[in-house]
Protein backbone atom coordinates (compact mmCIF):
# COMPACT_ATOMS: atom_id res chain seq x y z
CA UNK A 1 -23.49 -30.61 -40.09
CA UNK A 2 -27.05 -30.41 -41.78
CA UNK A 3 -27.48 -32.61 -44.91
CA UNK A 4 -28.24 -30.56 -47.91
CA UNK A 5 -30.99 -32.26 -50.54
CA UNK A 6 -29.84 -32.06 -54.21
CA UNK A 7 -32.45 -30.60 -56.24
CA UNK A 8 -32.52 -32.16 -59.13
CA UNK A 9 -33.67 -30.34 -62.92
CA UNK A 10 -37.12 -32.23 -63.29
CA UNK A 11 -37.05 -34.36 -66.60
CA UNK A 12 -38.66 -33.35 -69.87
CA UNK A 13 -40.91 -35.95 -71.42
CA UNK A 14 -40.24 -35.73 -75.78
CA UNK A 15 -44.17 -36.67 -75.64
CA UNK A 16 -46.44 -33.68 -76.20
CA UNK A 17 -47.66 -31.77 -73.43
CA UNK A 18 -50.87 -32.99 -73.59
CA UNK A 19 -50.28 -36.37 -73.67
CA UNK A 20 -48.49 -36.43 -70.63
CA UNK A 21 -51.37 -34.86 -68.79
CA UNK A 22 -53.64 -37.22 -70.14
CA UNK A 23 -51.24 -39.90 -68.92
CA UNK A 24 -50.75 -38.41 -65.58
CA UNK A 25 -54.54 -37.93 -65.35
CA UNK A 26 -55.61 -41.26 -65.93
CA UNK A 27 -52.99 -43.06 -63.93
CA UNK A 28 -54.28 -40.79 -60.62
CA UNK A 29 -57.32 -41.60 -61.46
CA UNK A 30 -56.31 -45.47 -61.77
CA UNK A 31 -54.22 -45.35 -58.60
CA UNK A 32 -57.22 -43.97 -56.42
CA UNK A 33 -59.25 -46.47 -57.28
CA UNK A 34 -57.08 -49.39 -57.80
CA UNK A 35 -56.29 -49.84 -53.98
CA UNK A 36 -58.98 -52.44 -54.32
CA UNK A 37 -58.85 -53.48 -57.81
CA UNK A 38 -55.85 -53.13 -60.31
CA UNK A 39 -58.30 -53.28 -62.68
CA UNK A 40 -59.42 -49.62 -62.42
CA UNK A 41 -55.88 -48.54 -64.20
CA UNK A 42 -57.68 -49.73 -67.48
CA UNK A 43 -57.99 -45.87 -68.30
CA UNK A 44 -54.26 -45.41 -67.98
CA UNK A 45 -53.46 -48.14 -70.26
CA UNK A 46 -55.37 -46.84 -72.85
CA UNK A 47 -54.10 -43.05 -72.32
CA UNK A 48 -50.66 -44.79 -72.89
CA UNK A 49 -51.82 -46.84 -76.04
CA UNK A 50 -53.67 -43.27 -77.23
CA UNK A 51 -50.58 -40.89 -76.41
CA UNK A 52 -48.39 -43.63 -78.52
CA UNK A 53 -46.15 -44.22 -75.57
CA UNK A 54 -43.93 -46.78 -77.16
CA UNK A 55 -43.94 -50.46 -75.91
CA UNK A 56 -40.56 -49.78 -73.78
CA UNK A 57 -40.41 -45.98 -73.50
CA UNK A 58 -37.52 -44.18 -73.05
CA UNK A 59 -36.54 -43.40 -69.08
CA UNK A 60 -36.24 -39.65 -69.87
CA UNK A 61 -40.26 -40.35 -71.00
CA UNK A 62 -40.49 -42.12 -67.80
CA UNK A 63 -39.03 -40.01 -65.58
CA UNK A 64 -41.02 -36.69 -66.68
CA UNK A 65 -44.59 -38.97 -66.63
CA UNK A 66 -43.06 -40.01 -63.05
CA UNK A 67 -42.73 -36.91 -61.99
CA UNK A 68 -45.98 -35.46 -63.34
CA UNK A 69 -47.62 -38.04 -61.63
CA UNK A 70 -45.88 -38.02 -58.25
CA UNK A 71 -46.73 -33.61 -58.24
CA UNK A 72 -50.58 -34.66 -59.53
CA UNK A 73 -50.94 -37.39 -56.59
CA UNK A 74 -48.93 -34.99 -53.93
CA UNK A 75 -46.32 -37.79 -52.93
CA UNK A 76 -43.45 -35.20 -53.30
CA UNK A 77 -42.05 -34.94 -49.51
CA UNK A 78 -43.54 -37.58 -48.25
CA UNK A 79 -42.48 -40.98 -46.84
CA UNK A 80 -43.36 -42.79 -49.77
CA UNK A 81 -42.40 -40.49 -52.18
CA UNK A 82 -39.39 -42.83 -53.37
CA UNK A 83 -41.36 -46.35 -53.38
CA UNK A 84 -44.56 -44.34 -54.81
CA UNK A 85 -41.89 -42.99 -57.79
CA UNK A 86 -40.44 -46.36 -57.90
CA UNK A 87 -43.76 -48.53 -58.51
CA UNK A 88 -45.14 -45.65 -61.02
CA UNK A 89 -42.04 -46.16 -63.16
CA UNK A 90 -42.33 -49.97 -63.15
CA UNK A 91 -46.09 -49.49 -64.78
CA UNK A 92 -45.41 -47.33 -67.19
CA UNK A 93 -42.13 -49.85 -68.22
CA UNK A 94 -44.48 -52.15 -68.15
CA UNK A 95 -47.81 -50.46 -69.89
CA UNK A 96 -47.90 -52.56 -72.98
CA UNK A 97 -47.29 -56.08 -71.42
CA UNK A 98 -49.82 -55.40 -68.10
CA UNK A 99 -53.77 -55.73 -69.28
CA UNK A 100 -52.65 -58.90 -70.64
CA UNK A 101 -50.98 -60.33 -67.61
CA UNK A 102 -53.06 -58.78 -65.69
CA UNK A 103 -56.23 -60.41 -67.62
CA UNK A 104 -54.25 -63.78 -66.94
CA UNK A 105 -53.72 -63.43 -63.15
CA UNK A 106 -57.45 -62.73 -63.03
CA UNK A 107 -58.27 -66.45 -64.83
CA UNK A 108 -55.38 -67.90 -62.31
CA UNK A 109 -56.09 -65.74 -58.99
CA UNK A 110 -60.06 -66.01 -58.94
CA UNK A 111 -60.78 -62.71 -60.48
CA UNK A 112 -58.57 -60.97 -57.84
CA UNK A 113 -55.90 -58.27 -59.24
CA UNK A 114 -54.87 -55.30 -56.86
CA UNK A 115 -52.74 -52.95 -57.19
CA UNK A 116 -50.04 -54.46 -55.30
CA UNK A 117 -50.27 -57.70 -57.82
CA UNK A 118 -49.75 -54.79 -60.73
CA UNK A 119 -46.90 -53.73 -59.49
CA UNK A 120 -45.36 -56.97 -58.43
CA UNK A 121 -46.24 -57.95 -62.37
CA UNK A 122 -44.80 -54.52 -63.42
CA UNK A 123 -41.02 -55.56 -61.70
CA UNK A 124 -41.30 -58.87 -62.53
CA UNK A 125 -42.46 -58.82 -66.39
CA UNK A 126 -38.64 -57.74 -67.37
CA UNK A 127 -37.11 -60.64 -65.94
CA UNK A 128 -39.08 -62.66 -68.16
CA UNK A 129 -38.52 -61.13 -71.05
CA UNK A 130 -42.05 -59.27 -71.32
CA UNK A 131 -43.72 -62.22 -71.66
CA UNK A 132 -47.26 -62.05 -69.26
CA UNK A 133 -48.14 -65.94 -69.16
CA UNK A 134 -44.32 -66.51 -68.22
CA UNK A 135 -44.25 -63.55 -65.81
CA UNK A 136 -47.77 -65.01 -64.29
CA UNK A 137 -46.43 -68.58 -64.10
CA UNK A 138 -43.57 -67.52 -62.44
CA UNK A 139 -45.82 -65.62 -59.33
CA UNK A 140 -47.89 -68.12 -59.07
CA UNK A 141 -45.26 -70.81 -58.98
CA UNK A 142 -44.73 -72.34 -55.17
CA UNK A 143 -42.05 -70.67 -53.35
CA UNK A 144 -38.95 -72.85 -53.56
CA UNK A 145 -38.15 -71.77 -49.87
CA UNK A 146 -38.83 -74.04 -46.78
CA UNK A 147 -41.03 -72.75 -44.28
CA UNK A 148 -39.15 -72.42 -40.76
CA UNK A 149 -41.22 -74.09 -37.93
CA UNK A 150 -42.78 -72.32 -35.03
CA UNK A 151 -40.61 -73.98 -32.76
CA UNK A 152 -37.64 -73.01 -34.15
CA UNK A 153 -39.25 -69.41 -34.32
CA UNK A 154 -39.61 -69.47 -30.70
CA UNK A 155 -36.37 -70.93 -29.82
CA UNK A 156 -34.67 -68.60 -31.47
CA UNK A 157 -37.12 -65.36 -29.95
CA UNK A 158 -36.26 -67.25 -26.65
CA UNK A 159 -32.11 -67.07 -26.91
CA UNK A 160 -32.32 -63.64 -28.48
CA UNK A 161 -34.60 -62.67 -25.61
CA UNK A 162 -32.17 -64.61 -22.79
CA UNK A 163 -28.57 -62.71 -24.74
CA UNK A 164 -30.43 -59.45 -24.32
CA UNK A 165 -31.10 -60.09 -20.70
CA UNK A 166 -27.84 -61.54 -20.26
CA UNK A 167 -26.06 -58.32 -21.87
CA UNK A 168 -28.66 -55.67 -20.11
CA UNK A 169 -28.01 -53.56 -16.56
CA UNK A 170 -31.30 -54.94 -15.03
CA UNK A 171 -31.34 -56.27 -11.45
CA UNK A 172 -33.22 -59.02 -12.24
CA UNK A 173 -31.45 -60.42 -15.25
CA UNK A 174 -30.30 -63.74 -13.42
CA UNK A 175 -34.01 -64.38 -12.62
CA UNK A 176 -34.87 -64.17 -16.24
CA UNK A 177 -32.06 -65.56 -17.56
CA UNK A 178 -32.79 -68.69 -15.62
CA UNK A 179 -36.60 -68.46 -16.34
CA UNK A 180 -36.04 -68.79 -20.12
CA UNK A 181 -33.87 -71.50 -19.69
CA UNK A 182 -36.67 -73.50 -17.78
CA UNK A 183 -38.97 -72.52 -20.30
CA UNK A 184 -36.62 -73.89 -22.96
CA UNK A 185 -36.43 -77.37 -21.00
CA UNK A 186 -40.30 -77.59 -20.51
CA UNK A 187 -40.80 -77.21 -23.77
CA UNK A 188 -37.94 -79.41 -25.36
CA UNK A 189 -36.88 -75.96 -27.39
CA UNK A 190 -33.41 -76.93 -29.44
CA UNK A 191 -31.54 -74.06 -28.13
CA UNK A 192 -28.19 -73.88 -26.62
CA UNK A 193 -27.57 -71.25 -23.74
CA UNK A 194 -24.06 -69.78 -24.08
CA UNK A 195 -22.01 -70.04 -21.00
C-alpha cells in the first residue's frame, strides 16, 4: 500500500504582502551568497528590521515567510526540503538577536562566520535566553566530552568487523576470523573475541 503525502493549506503571514517578498527576497539572496560568509544575510536582517517583523514573530509569520522562501529557493521536493525549512525558521526566530552574535563570533572566530555558524547560533540563541555573548560563549566553550582514542576506534572496527565475519555465509570466514584475531594480538588491541 502506497503512502499518501498530506498536503497541507500553506500558512498566511498577517505581514503585508509586500513585506514578505521583500523578506523572502533578501534572505535568497543572503542564502546564495552566504555559503561562504554568513555575513552576506546582512540584507535580510534589515528587510526584517524594515518589514517590522517583531523581535520573536509569531510561527504562523514564520511559517508563511518559510514557505515563501523554500518556493523562491526551489527546495520544495527535494532532499533537503525539511532541514532547508527547518534552518530558515531558526533565522527568522532568531532575526533580531543574530547581527549581534554574529558580529561577536567574528571578534572570537577570526573574522570567520558561515552560514552553518548562523544557523548553529540561530538554534542555539533560545536556549540562552536570546542573549548573543551567552549564546557565543556557550559555542565556543570546549566540549565537555572525552575524545575516544584511535585504538579503541580500531578495536572496536576490528570486533565489529570479526562478529560480521563470524555471523556471514562466506567460505572463508574462519580464515578471517582468525586473521583479525592475530591482528588484535600484534597490536595489543583491548578487545575480547566472543567464543
Amino acid at each position: 500500500m502506497a503512502k499518501s503525502k498530506v498536503e497541507l493549506a500553506p500558512a498566511v503571514s498577517t505581514l503585508p504582502k509586500a513585506a514578505v517578498t521583500t523578506i523572502v527576497t533578501e534572505f535568497a539572496k543572503g542564502y546564495r551568497a552566504a555559503n561562504a560568509a554568513g555575513m552576506a544575510l546582512a540584507n535580510f536582517f534589515a528587510a526584517c528590521s524594515g518589514a517590522k517583523l517583531p523581535e520573536h514573530p509569531s510561527e504562523t509569520d514564520v511559517c508563511a515567510i518559510t514557505d515563501a522562501i523554500a518556493a523562491e529557493m526551489a527546495w520544495i521536493g527535494t532532499p533537503r526540503e525539511k532541514q532547508n525549512k527547518s534552518d530558515c525558521r531558526a533565522v527568522l526566530r532568531g532575526h533580531a538577536f543574530l547581527p549581534e552574535a554574529m558580529q561577536i563570533l567574528r571578534a572570537a572566530n577570526d573574522g570567520r562566520c558561515g552560514y552553518h555558524d548562523v544557523t548553529k547560533l540561530a538554534r542555539a540563541l533560545p536556549k540562552h535566553d536570546w542573549d548573543p555573548a551567552d549564546t557565543v560563549a556557550a559555542l565556543m566553550a570546549p566540549s565537555d566530552s572525552t575524545p575516544v582514542k584511535p585504538d579503541v576506534k580500531f578495536g572496536k572496527a576490528v570486533l565489529s568487523y570479526w562478529k560480521s565475519c563470524r555471523d556471514g555465509k562466506r567460505k572463508d570466514k574462519a580464515a578471517r576470523m582468525t586473521a583479525l584475531e592475530t591482528l588484535a594480538k600484534e597490536l595489543k588491541l583491548d578487545v575480547t573475541f566472543p567464543e
